[in-house]
Protein backbone atom coordinates (compact mmCIF):
# COMPACT_ATOMS: atom_id res chain seq x y z
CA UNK A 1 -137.94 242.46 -175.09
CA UNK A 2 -135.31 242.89 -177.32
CA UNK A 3 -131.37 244.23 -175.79
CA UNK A 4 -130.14 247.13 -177.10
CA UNK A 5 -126.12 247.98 -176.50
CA UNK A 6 -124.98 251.37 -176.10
CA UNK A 7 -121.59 252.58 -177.09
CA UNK A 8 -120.34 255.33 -174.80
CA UNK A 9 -117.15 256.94 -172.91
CA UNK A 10 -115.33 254.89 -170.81
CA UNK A 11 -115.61 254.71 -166.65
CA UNK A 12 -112.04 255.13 -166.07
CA UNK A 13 -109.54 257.18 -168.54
CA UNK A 14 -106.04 256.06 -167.94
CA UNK A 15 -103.58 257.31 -170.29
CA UNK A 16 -100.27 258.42 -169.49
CA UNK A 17 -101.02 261.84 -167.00
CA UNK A 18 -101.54 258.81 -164.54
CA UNK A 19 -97.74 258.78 -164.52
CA UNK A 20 -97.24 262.44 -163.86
CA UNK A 21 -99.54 262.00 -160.97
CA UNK A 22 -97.54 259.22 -159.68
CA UNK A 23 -94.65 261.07 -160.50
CA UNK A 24 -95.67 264.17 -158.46
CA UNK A 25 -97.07 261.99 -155.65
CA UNK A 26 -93.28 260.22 -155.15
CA UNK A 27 -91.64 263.18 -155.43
CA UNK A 28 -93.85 265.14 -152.67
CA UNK A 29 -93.55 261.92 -150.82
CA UNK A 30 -89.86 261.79 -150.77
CA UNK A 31 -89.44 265.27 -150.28
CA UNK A 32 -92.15 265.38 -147.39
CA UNK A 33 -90.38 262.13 -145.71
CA UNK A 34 -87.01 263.72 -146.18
CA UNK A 35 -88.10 267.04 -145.02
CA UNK A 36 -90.89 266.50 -142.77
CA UNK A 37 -91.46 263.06 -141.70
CA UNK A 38 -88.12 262.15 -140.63
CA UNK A 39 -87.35 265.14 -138.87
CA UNK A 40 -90.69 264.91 -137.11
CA UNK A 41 -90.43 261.18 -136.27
CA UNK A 42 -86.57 262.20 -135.30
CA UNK A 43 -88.30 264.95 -132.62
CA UNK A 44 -90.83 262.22 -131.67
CA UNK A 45 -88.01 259.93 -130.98
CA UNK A 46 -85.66 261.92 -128.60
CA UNK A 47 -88.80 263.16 -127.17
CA UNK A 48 -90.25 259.74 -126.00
CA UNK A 49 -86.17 259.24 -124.94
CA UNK A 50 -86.02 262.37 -123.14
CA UNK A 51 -89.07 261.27 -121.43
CA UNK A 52 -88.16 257.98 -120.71
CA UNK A 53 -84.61 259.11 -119.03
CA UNK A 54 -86.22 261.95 -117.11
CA UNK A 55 -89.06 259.31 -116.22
CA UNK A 56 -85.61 257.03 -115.32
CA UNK A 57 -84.05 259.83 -113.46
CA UNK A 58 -87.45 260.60 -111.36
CA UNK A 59 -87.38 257.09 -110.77
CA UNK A 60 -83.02 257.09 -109.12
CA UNK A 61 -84.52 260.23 -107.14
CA UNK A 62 -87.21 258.50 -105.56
CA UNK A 63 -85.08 255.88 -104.80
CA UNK A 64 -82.99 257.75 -103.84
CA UNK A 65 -85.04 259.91 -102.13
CA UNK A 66 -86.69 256.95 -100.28
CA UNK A 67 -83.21 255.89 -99.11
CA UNK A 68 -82.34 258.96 -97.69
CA UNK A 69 -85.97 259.27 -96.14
CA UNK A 70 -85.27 255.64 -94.26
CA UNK A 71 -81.26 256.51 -93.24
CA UNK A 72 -82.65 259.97 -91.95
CA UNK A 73 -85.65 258.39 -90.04
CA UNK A 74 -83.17 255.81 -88.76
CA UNK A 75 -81.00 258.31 -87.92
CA UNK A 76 -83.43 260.30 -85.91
CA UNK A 77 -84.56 256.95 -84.16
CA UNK A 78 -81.47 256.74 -82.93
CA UNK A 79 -81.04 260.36 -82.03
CA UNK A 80 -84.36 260.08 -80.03
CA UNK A 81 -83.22 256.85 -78.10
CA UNK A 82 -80.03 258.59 -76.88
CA UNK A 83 -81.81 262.14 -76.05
CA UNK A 84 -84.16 259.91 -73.98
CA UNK A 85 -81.39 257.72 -72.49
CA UNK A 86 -79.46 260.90 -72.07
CA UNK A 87 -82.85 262.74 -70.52
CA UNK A 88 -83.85 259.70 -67.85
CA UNK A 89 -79.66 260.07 -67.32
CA UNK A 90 -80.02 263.83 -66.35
CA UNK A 91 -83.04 263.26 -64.87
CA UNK A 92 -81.69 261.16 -62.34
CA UNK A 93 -78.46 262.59 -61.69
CA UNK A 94 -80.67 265.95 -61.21
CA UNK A 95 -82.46 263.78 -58.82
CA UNK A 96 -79.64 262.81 -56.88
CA UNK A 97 -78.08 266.10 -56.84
CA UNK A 98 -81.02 267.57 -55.12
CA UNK A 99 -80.96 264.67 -52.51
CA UNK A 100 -77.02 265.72 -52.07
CA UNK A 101 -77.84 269.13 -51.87
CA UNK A 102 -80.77 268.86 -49.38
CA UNK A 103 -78.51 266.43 -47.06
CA UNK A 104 -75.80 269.43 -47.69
CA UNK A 105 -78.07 271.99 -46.65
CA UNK A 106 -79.68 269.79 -43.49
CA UNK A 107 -75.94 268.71 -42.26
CA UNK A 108 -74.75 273.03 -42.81
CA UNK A 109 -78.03 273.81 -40.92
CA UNK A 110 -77.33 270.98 -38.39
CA UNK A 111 -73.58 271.98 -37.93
CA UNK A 112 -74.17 275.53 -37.62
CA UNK A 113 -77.13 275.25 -34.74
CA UNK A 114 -75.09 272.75 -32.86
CA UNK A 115 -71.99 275.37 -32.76
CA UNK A 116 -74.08 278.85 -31.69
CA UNK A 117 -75.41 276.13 -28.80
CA UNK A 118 -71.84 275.46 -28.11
CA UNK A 119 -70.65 278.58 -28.05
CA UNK A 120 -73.86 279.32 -25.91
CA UNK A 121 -72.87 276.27 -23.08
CA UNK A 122 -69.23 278.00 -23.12
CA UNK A 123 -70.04 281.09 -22.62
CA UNK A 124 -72.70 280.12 -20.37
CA UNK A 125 -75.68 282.69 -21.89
CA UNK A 126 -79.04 282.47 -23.08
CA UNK A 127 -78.45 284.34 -26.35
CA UNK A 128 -75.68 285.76 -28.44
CA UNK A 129 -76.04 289.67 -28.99
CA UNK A 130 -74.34 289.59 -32.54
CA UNK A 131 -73.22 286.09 -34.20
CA UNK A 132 -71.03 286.19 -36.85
CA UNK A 133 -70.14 283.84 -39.95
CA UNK A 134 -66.32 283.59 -40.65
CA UNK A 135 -65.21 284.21 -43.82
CA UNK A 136 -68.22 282.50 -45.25
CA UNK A 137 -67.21 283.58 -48.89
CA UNK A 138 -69.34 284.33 -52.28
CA UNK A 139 -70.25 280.51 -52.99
CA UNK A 140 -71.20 280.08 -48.90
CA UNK A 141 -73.53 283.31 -49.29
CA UNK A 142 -75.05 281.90 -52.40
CA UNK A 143 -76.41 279.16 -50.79
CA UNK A 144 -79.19 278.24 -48.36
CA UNK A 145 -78.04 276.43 -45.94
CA UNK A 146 -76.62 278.91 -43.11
CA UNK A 147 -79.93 281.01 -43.80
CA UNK A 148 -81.79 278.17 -42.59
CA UNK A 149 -79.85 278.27 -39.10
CA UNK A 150 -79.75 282.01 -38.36
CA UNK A 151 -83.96 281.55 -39.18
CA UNK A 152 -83.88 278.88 -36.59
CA UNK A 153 -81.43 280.41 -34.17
CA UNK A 154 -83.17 283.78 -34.19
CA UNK A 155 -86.87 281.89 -34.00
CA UNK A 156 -85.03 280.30 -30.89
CA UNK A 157 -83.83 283.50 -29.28
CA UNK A 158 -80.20 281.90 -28.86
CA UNK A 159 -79.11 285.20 -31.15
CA UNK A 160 -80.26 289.23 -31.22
CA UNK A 161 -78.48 289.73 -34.31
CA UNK A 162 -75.88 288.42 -37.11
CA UNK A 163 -73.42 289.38 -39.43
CA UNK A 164 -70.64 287.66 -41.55
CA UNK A 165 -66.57 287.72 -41.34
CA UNK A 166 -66.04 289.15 -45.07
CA UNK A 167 -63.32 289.47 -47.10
CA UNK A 168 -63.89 292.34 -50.01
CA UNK A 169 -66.53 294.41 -50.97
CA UNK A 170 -67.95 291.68 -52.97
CA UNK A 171 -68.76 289.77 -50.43
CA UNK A 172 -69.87 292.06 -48.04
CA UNK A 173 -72.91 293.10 -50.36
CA UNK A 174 -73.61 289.67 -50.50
CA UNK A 175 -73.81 289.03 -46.84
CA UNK A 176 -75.57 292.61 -46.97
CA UNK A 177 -78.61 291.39 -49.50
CA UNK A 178 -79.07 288.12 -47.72
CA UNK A 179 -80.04 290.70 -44.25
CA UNK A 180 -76.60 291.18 -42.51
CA UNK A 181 -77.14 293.31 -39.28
CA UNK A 182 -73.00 293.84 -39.11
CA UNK A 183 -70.00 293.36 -40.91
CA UNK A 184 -66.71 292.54 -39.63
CA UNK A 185 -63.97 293.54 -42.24
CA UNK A 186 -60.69 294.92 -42.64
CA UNK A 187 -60.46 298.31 -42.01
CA UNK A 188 -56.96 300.37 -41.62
CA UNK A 189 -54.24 302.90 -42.42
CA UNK A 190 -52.55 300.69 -45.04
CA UNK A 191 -55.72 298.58 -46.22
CA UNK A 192 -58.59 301.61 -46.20
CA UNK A 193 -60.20 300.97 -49.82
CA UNK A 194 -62.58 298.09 -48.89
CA UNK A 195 -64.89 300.55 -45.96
CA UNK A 196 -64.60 303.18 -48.22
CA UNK A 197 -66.39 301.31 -51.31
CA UNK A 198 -68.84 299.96 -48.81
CA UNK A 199 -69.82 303.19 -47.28
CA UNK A 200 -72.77 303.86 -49.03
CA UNK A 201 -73.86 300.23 -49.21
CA UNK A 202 -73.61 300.05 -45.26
CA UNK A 203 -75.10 303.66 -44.20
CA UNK A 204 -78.01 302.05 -46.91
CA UNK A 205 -78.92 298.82 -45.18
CA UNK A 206 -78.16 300.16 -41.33
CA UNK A 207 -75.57 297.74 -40.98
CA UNK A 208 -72.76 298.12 -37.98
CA UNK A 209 -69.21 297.06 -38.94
CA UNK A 210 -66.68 295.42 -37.25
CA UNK A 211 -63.10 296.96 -38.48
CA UNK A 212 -60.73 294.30 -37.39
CA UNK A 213 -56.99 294.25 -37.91
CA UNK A 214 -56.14 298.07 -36.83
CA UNK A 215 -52.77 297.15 -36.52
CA UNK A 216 -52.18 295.65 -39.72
CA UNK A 217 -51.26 292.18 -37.35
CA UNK A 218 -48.67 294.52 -35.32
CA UNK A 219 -47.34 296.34 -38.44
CA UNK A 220 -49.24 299.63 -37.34
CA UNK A 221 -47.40 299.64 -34.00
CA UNK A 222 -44.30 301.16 -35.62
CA UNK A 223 -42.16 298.93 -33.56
CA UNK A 224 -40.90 296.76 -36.55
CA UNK A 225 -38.19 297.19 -39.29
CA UNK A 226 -37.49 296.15 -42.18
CA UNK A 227 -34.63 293.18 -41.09
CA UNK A 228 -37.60 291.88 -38.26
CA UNK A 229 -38.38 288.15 -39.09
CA UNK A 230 -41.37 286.21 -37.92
CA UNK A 231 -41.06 281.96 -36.54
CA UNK A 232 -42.57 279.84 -39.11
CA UNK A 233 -45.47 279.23 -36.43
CA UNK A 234 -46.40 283.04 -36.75
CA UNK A 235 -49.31 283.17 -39.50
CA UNK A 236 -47.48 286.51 -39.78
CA UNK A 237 -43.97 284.68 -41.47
CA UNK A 238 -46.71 283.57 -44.01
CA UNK A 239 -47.94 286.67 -44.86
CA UNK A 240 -45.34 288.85 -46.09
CA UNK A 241 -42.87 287.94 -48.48
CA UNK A 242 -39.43 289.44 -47.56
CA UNK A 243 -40.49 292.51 -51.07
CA UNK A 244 -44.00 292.75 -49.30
CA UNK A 245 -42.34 293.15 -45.97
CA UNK A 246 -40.21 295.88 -46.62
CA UNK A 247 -42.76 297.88 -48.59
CA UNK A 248 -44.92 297.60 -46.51
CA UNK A 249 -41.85 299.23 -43.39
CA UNK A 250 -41.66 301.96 -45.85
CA UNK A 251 -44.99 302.89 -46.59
CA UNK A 252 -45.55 302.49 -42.14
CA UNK A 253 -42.15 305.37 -42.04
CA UNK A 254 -44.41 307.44 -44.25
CA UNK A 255 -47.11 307.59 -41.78
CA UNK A 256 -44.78 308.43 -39.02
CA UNK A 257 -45.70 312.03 -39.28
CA UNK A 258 -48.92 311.75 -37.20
CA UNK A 259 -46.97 310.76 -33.78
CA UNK A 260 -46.57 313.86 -32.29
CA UNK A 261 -48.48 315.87 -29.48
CA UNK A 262 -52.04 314.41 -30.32
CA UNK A 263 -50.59 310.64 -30.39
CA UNK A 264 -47.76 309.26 -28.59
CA UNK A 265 -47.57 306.60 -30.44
CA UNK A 266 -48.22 305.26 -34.40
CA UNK A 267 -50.58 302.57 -32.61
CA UNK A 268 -53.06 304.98 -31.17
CA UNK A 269 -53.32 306.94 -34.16
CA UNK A 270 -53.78 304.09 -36.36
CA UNK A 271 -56.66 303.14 -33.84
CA UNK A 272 -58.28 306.84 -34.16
CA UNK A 273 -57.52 306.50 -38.01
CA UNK A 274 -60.13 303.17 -37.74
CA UNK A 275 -62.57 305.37 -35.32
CA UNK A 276 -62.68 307.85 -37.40
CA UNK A 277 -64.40 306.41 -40.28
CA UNK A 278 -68.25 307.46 -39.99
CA UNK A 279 -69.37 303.40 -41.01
CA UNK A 280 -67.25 302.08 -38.02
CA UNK A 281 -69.33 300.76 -35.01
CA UNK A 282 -66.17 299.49 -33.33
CA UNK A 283 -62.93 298.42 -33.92
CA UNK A 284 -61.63 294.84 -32.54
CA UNK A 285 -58.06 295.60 -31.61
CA UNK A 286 -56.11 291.64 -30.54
CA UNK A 287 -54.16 292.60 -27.37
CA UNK A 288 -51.64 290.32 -25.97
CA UNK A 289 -51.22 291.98 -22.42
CA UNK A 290 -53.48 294.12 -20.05
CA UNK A 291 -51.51 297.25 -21.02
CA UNK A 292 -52.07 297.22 -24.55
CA UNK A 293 -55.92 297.00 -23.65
CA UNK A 294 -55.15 299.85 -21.45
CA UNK A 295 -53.90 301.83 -24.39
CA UNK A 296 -56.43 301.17 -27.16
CA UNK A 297 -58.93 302.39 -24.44
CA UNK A 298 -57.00 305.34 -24.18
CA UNK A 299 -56.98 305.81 -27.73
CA UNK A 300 -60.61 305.37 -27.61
CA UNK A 301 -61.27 308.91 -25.50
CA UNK A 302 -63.70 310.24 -27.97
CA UNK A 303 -64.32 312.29 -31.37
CA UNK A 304 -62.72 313.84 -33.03
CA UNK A 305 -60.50 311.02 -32.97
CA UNK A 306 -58.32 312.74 -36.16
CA UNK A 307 -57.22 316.32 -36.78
CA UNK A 308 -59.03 317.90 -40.32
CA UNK A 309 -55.46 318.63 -41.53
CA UNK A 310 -54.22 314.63 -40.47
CA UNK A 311 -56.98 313.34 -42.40
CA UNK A 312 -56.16 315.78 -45.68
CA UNK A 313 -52.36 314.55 -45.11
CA UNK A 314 -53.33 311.27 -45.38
CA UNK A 315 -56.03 311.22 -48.60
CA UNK A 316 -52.73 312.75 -50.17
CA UNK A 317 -50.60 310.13 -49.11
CA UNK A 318 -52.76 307.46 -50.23
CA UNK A 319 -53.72 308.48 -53.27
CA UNK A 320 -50.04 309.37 -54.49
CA UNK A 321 -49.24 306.13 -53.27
CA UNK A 322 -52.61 303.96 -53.77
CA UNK A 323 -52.51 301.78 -50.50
């Protein structure tokens, strides 16, 4: 078969628009790389920084973090190891204070039975009709060990009743919670206050009271003045300072108003002052010689013991002058 050639257009037409194009194309490259690319890359950059030194960072924190985690949990180690060498430390002087407080209580219990018993042999009785602590005080009264022996002395029948020596009002309610059947207390002209506090807290529980000291220790006699000095054996020379002392002359002059025709004497009025109070069972008046028993009997002779206008006097005196 015979070839035939064909003349025709050419595939590709380059002539010089192929520049242009290239032209454009460098120009939009440029001004896209200048514009665009760079800037991007730029933001791609200091991001993949960024995250690098925050990924950096996190990576100090844990570490750090971890570091602190293992100094704190050492730390706490530690902590627990001394609370429990400090609790088995408390734990055993708690132990050992109860066994010293248990032998306290046993050897109180122990010494108080063994002196009622004495005091039983001397006397030579079966029982004691009223058996009194002396001047127990607060932290005494707080504690167990005396109730123990009045429980065993009253289960025994070697006491009818007890009571407690007291000091202030304070102490009497103690003694009056724990059960005290009587109080023995200071009750007179020149130290009143105490009895009259209590008065409602006694009348309350039933409980008898003991004034003691109705002479003030011999002040209340009216036989003193103000020079009058005591041996340094007298518990008395102890008492008073030489200011106290001769206060306490003047306030007894002031009182001197109520020996008269009812009482011969300051003494026996200052024993009917103590009588008269509605809380007092009895008074314990310390005689030296028969005759001063002999008087405070006489004193004694029954209610009233005070007239209504001595016993307005002497509110006035005391509270102008706040024995």
């Amino acid at each position: 078969m015979p070839t035939v050639l064909l003349a025709g257009s050419p595939i590709l037409d380059v002539d010089a628009t192929i520049f242009i194009y290239l032209g454009v194309f460098f120009l939009l490259f440029f001004l896209l790389r200048a514009l665009v690319f760079r800037p991007a890359m730029a933001v791609f950059d200091e991001r993949e920084v960024a995250i690098d030194g925050a990924k950096a960072e996190a990576r100090d924190l844990e570490r750090a973090a971890e570091e602190k985690l293992a100094a704190f949990e050492s730390e706490m180690a530690k902590v627990r190891a001394e609370a429990l060498t400090e609790r088995d430390r408390l734990r055993a002087e708690g132990t050992q204070l109860e066994r010293t407080l248990t032998e306290k209580v046993r050897r109180e219990t122990e010494e108080l039975v063994a002196d009622c018993e004495g005091s039983l042999e001397r006397l030579g009785r079966e029982q004691i009709d009223l058996w009194l602590l002396h001047n127990p005080g607060d932290e005494v009264l707080r504690r167990d060990g005396w109730r123990e022996a009045v429980e065993r002395l009253e289960e025994d029948g070697k006491i009818r009743a007890w009571g407690a020596s007291v000091g202030d009002a304070e102490e009497a309610r103690l003694a009056i919670d724990a059960g005290a059947q009587a109080l023995c207390l200071t009750h007179n002209l020149l130290s009143p206050g105490t009895l009259d506090e209590l008065r409602d807290d006694v009348a309350a529980a039933g409980c008898g009271v003991l004034a003691r000291s109705p002479l003030m220790y011999g002040m209340l006699a009216g036989h003193w003045n103000a020079d009058r000095r005591f041996s340094n054996r007298d518990h008395r020379a102890q008492r008073w300072n030489t200011t106290a002392f001769s206060e306490r002359i003047r306030q007894v002059d002031e009182l001197r108003f109520l020996v008269g025709d009812r009482h011969p004497d300051l003494a026996t009025a200052a024993l009917r002052f103590v009588l008269t109070h509605s809380a007092v069972t009895t008074a314990i008046v310390g005689a030296r010689a028969p005759y001063q028993i002999a008087a405070a009997v006489e004193a004694a002779d029954g209610p009233p013991y005070l007239a209504d206008d001595e016993v307005i006097r002497l509110a006035k005196l005391r509270d102008a002058t706040r024995y």
